[in-house]
Protein backbone atom coordinates (compact mmCIF):
# COMPACT_ATOMS: atom_id res chain seq x y z
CA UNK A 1 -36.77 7.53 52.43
CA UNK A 2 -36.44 4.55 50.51
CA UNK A 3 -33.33 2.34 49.70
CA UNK A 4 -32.72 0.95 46.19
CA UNK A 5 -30.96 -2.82 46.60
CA UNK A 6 -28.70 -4.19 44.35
CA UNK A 7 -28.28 -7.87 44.09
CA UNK A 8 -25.02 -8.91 42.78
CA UNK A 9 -24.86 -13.16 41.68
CA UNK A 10 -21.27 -14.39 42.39
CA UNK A 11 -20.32 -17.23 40.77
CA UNK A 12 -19.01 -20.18 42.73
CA UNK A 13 -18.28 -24.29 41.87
CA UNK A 14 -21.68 -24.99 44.18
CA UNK A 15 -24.32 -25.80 42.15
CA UNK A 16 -26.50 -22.79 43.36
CA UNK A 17 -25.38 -19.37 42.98
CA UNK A 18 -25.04 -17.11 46.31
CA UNK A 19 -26.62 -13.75 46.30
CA UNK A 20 -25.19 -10.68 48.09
CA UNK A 21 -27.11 -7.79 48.78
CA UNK A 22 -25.72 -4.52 49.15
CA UNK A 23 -27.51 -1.57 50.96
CA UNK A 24 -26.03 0.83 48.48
CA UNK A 25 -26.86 0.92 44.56
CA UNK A 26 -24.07 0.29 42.40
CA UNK A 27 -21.88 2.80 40.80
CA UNK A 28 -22.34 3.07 37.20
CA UNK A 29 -18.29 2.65 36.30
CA UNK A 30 -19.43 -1.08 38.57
CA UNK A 31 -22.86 -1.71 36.72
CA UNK A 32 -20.72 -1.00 33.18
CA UNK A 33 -18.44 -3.47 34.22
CA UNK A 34 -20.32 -6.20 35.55
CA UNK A 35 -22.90 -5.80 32.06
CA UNK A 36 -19.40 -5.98 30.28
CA UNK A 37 -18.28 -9.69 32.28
CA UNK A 38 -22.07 -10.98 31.87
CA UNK A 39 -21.98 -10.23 28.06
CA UNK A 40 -18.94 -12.29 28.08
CA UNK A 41 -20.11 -15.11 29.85
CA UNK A 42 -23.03 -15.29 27.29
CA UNK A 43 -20.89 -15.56 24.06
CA UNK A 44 -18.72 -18.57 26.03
CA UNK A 45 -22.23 -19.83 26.50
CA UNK A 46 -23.24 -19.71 23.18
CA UNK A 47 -20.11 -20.91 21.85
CA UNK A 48 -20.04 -23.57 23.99
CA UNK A 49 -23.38 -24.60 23.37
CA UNK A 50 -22.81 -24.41 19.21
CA UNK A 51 -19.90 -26.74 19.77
CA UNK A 52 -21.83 -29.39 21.70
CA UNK A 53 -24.51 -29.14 18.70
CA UNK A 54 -22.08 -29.12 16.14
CA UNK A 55 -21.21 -32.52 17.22
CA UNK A 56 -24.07 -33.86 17.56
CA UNK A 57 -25.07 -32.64 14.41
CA UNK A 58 -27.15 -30.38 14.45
CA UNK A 59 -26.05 -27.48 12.31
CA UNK A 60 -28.95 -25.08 11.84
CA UNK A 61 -28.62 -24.68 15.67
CA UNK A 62 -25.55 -24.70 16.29
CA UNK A 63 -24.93 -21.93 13.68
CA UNK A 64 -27.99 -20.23 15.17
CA UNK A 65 -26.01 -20.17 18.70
CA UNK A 66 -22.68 -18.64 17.18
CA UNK A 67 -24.63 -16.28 15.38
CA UNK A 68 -26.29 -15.32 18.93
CA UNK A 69 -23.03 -14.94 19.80
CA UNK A 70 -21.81 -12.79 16.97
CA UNK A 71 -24.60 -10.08 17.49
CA UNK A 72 -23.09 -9.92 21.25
CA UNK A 73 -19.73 -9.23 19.73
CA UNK A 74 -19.33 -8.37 16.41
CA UNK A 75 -15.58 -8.77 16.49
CA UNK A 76 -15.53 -12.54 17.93
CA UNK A 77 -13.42 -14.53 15.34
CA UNK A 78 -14.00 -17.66 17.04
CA UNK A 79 -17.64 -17.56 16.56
CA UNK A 80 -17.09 -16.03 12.86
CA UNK A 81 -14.96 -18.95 11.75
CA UNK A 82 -17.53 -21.31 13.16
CA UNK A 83 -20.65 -20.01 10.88
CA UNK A 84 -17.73 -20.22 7.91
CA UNK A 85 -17.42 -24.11 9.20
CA UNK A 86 -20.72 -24.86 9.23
CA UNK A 87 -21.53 -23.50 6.18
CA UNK A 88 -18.62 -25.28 4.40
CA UNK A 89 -19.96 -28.70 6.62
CA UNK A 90 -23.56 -28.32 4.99
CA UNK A 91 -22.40 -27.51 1.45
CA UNK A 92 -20.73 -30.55 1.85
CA UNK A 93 -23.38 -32.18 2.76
CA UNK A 94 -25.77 -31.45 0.33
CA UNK A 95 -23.39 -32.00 -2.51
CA UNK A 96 -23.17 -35.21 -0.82
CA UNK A 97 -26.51 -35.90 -0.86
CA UNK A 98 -26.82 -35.15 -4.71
CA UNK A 99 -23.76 -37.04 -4.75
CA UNK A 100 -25.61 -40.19 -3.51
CA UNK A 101 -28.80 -39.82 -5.51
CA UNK A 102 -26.92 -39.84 -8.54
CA UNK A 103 -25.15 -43.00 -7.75
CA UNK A 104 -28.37 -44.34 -6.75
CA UNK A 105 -29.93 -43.74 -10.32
CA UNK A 106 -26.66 -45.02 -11.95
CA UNK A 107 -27.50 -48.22 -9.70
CA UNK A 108 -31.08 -48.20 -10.88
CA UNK A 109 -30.11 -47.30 -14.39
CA UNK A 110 -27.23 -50.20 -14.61
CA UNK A 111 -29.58 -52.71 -13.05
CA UNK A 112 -32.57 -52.03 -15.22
């Protein structure tokens, strides 16, 4: 007769995780509910991580990482408001951009 083992991570403020093993498989009501707490220490992760990107300014990935979290959750407004920030941060942007060429060829223009 063979044994399945489960090994469960808890999370602690060491910097390596501690693993318990349990001689009995987990219930599924426990397996639902630890997928359901690891799903939602992924979207903090991601939304973490899009914030840190964000200010460093990189947008594709940091809108990349919200999205990531968005398929996780559908619902999340945090991470929904976040893609509407970024895309309002690189329309800005780009009109900037424009904005600059153009007064680059008035300088060109004026000086010539």
């Amino acid at each position: 007769m063979t044994h399945q083992f489960c090994s469960v991570v808890v999370p602690n403020t060491f910097s390596r995780a501690k693993y318990i093993r349990s001689s009995q498989p987990l219930s599924p009501l426990m397996k639902s509910f630890c997928n359901a707490m690891y799903r939602q220490v992924r979207i903090q992760l991601h939304l973490k991580r899009g914030r840190i990107l964000y200010h460093l300014g990189l947008l594709d990935a940091a809108i990349n990482d919200f999205r990531c979290a968005l398929r996780l959750n559908w619902r999340h407004e945090e991470a929904a408001s976040w893609i509407d920030r970024m895309a309002q941060e690189k329309k800005n942007r780009r009109l900037g951009d424009a904005g600059d060429q153009n007064a680059a060829a008035d300088v060109t223009t004026f000086l010539f």
